[in-house]
Structures are given as structure tokens and as C-alpha cells.
Protein backbone atom coordinates (compact mmCIF):
# COMPACT_ATOMS: atom_id res chain seq x y z
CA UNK A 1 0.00 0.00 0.00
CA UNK A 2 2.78 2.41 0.94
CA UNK A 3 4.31 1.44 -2.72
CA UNK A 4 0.59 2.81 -4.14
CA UNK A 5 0.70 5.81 -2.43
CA UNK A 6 4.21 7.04 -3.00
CA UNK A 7 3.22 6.03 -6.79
CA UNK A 8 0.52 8.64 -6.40
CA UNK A 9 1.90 10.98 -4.84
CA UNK A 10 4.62 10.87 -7.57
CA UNK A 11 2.19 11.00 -10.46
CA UNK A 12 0.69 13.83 -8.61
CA UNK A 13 3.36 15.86 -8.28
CA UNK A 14 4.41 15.18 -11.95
CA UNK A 15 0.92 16.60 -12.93
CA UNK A 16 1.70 19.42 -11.01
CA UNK A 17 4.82 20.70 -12.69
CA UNK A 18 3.34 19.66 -15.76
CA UNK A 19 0.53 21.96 -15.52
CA UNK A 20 2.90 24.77 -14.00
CA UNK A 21 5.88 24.08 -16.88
CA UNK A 22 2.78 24.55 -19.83
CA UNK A 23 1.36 27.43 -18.25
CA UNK A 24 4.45 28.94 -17.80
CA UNK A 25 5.27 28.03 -21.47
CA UNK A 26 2.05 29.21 -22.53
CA UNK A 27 3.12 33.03 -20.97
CA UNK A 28 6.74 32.72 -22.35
CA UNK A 29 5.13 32.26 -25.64
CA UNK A 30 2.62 34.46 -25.39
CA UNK A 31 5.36 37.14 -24.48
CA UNK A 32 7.08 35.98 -27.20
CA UNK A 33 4.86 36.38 -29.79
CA UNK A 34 4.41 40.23 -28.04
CA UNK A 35 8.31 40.80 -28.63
CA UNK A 36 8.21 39.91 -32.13
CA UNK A 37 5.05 42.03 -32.70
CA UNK A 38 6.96 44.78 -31.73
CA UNK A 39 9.79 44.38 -33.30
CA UNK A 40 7.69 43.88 -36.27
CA UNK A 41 6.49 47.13 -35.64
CA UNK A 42 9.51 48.68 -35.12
CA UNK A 43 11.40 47.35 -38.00
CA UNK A 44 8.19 48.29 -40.53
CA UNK A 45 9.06 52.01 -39.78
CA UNK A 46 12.54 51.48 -41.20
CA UNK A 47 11.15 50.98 -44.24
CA UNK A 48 11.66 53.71 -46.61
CA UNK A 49 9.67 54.60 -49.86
CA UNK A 50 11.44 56.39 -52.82
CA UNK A 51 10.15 57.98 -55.55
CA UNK A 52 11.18 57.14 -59.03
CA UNK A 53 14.64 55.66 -57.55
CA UNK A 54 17.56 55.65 -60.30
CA UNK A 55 20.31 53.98 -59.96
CA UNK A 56 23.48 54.10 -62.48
CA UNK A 57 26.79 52.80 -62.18
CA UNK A 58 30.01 52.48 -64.14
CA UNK A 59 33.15 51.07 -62.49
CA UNK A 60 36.45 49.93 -64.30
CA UNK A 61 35.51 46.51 -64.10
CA UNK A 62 31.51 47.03 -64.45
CA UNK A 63 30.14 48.34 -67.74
CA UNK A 64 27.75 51.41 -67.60
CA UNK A 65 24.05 50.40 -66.34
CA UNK A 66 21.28 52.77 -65.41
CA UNK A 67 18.14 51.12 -63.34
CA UNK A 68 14.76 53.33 -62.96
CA UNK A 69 11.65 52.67 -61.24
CA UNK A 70 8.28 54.38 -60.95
CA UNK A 71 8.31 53.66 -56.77
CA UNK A 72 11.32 51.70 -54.67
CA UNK A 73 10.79 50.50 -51.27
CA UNK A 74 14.20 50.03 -49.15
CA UNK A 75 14.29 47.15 -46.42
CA UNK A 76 17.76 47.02 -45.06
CA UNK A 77 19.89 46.88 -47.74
CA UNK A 78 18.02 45.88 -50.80
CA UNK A 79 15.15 47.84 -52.56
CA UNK A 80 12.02 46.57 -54.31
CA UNK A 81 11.21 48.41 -56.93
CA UNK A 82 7.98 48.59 -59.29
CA UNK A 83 7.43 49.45 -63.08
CA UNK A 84 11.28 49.01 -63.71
CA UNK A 85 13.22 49.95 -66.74
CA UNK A 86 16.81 49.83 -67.56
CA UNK A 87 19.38 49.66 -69.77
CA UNK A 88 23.23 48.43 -70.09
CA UNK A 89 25.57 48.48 -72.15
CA UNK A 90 27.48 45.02 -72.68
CA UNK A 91 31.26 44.37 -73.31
CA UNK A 92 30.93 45.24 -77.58
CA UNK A 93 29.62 48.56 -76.22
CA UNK A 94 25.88 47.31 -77.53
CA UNK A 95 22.66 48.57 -75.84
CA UNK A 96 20.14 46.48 -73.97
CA UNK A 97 17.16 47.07 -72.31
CA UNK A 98 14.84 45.68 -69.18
CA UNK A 99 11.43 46.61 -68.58
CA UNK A 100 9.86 44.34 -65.72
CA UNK A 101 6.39 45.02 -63.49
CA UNK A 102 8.35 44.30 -60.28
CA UNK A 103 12.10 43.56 -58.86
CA UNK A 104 14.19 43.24 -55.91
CA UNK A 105 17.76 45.29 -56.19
CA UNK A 106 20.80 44.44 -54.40
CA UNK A 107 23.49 47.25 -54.86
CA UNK A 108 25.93 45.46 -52.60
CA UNK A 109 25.61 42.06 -54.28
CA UNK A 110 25.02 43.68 -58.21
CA UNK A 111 21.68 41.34 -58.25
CA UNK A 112 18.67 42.39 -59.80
CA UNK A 113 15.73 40.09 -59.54
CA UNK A 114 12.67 40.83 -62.15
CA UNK A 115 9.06 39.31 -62.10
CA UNK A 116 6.14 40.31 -64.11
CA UNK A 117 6.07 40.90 -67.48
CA UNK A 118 10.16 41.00 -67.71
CA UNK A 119 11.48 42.11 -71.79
CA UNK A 120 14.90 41.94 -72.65
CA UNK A 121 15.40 43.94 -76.06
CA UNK A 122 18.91 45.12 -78.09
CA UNK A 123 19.34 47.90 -80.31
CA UNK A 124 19.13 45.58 -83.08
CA UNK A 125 15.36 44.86 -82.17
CA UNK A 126 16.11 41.74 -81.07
CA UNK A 127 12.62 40.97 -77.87
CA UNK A 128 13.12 38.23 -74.99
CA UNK A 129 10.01 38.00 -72.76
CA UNK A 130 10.37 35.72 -69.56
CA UNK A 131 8.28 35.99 -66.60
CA UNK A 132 11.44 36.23 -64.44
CA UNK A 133 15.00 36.91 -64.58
CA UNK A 134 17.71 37.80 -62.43
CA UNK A 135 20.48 39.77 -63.68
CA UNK A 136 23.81 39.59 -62.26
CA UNK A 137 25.96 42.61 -63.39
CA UNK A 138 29.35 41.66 -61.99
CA UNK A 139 29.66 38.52 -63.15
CA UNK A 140 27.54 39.08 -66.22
CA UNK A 141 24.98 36.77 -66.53
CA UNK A 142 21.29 36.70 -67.26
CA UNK A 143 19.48 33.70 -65.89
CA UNK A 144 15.66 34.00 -67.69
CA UNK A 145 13.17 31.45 -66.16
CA UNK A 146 9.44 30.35 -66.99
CA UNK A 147 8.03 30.55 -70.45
CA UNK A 148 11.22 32.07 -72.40
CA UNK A 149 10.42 33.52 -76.13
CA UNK A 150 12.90 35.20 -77.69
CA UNK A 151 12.40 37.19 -81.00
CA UNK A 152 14.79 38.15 -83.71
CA UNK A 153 14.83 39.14 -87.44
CA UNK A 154 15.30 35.63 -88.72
CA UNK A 155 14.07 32.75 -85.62
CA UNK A 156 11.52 32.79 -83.27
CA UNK A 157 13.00 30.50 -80.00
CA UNK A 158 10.81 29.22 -77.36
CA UNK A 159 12.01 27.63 -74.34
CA UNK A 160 11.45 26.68 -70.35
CA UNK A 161 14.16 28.78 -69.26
CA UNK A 162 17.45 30.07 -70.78
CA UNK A 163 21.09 31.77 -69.04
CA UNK A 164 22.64 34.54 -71.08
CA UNK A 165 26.46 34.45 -70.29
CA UNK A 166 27.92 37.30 -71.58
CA UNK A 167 31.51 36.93 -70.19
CA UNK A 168 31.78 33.71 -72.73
CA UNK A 169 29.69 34.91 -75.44
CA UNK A 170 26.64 32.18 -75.08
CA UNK A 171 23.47 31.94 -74.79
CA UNK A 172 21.66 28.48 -73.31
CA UNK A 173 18.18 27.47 -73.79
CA UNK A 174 17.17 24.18 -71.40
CA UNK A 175 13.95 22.84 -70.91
CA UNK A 176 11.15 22.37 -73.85
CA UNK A 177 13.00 24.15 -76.45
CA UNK A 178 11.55 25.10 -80.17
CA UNK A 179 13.18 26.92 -82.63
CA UNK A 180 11.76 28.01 -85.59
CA UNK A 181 13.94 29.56 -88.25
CA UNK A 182 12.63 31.96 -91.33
CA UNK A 183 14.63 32.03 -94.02
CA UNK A 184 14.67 35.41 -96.07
């Protein structure tokens, strides 16, 4: 019998915490979820809005590039910008262009990331239409993803996805790729 009862008084005391330990967790996270609210809070009113934000740079080891926007939003170091355009000029001194509905600009890291009705056109009048694309302008590359058609004078190329490397001259189309080819 004395067995029983030291049994139950053990489960009973186990209980006991429990219930104290869960409603003390209960208030920690409670508390918790207060802290973050306000920090929440706190960090939304670091968030600054720019009006038609420009950026343009050109280094000794970056070609010229000028970025515009209609509205930019900074949070911490990067800035989302809407109704983009740009333009660049490549290694052969050719123009291009980017016009995209939305992006996300990192100065530090040279990254531009486009969504939304993205085009890609040369002074030649060659169109690429993607509905994303992230340009990296240090190391030169153009990574085009989802529903890739790109237009010139003589082909029409159609493809899942596609990476512009300008530093080595090529252009790769992966995925479901057509081509089709007018001759004049």
C-alpha cells in the first residue's frame, strides 16, 4: 500500500509541474509572440519609400548600367522596386534594355531580380520576354526562367528557361526548347 501511495503521490506531483511548466510556457510564448510584434512594428518604420529611384553605375571593371523605377521601397539593404526599366551596355559597347512590373535590387551584391512581365530587347530589335530573370551585373549573366520567347529578325526560339552568359559569349536554352527559323 505504501508502494501505491508514493506512486501517487509521484504522479501527482508530476501533474503538477506539468501543468505549472505549460502554463508557464504558454506566458513565455505568449510574451514571445508580443516581442516579435513589436519588433515587427519597429522594423516596418525602417522601411523607406522612394520615388522614381535611379540607380546608375560604371566602375572599371563594371560596364555602364542605369536602373529606374516608378516607386522603390528600401528594407535594409536591398530595394524593391515597381514598373522598372533599364538599360546596359554590354562588353561590344551594344545597348540592352529591361522593362519588368516588379524587382528586388541588391546594390551590394550587383543582383537584380525581375518578375512580371520582364522584356529583354537590343538595339538591333532583337525581344526576350520571360516571366522572371535575375540579372547579375558583376559577373555578367542573365538567368531568364518560366516561359522564355525570344524574338529576332530571322528565328523565333521558345524555351522553359534560358542563361545569357555574356563573359563567354553564349546563350543556353534548357527545358522544352523550339526553334523556328525563317529564311529570307
Amino acid at each position: 500500500m505504501r508502494k501505491y501511495l508514493n506512486g501517487l503521490v509521484a504522479i501527482t506531483l508530476l501533474v503538477a509541474l506539468s501543468l505549472i511548466f505549460f502554463d508557464y510556457s504558454d506566458n513565455d510564448s505568449d510574451e514571445l509572440e508580443t516581442k516579435l510584434s513589436e519588433l515587427k512594428d519597429r522594423s516596418s518604420s525602417k522601411i523607406i519609400e522612394i520615388s522614381n529611384p535611379t540607380f546608375k553605375n560604371k566602375g572599371l571593371d563594371t560596364n555602364f548600367y542605369q536602373i529606374k523605377a516608378k516607386k522603390g521601397i528600401q528594407i535594409n539593404q536591398d530595394i524593391e522596386l515597381y514598373e522598372i526599366k533599364g538599360k546596359f551596355i554590354d562588353d561590344n559597347n551594344e545597348l540592352f534594355f529591361i522593362k519588368a512590373d516588379k524587382g528586388l535590387y541588391s546594390q551590394i551584391n550587383q543582383i537584380i531580380n525581375l518578375v512580371g512581365n520582364v522584356l529583354i530587347s537590343d538595339e538591333f530589335g532583337n525581344i526576350t520576354s520571360t516571366d522572371s530573370a535575375t540579372i547579375n551585373i558583376e559577373n555578367k549573366k542573365i538567368r531568364l526562367l518560366n516561359k522564355v520567347v525570344s524574338i529576332s529578325n530571322t528565328s523565333i526560339i521558345k524555351s522553359d528557361s534560358s542563361i545569357i552568359d555574356e563573359a563567354s559569349g553564349i546563350i543556353i536554352y534548357t527545358g522544352n526548347v523550339k526553334v523556328k527559323i525563317e529564311s529570307k
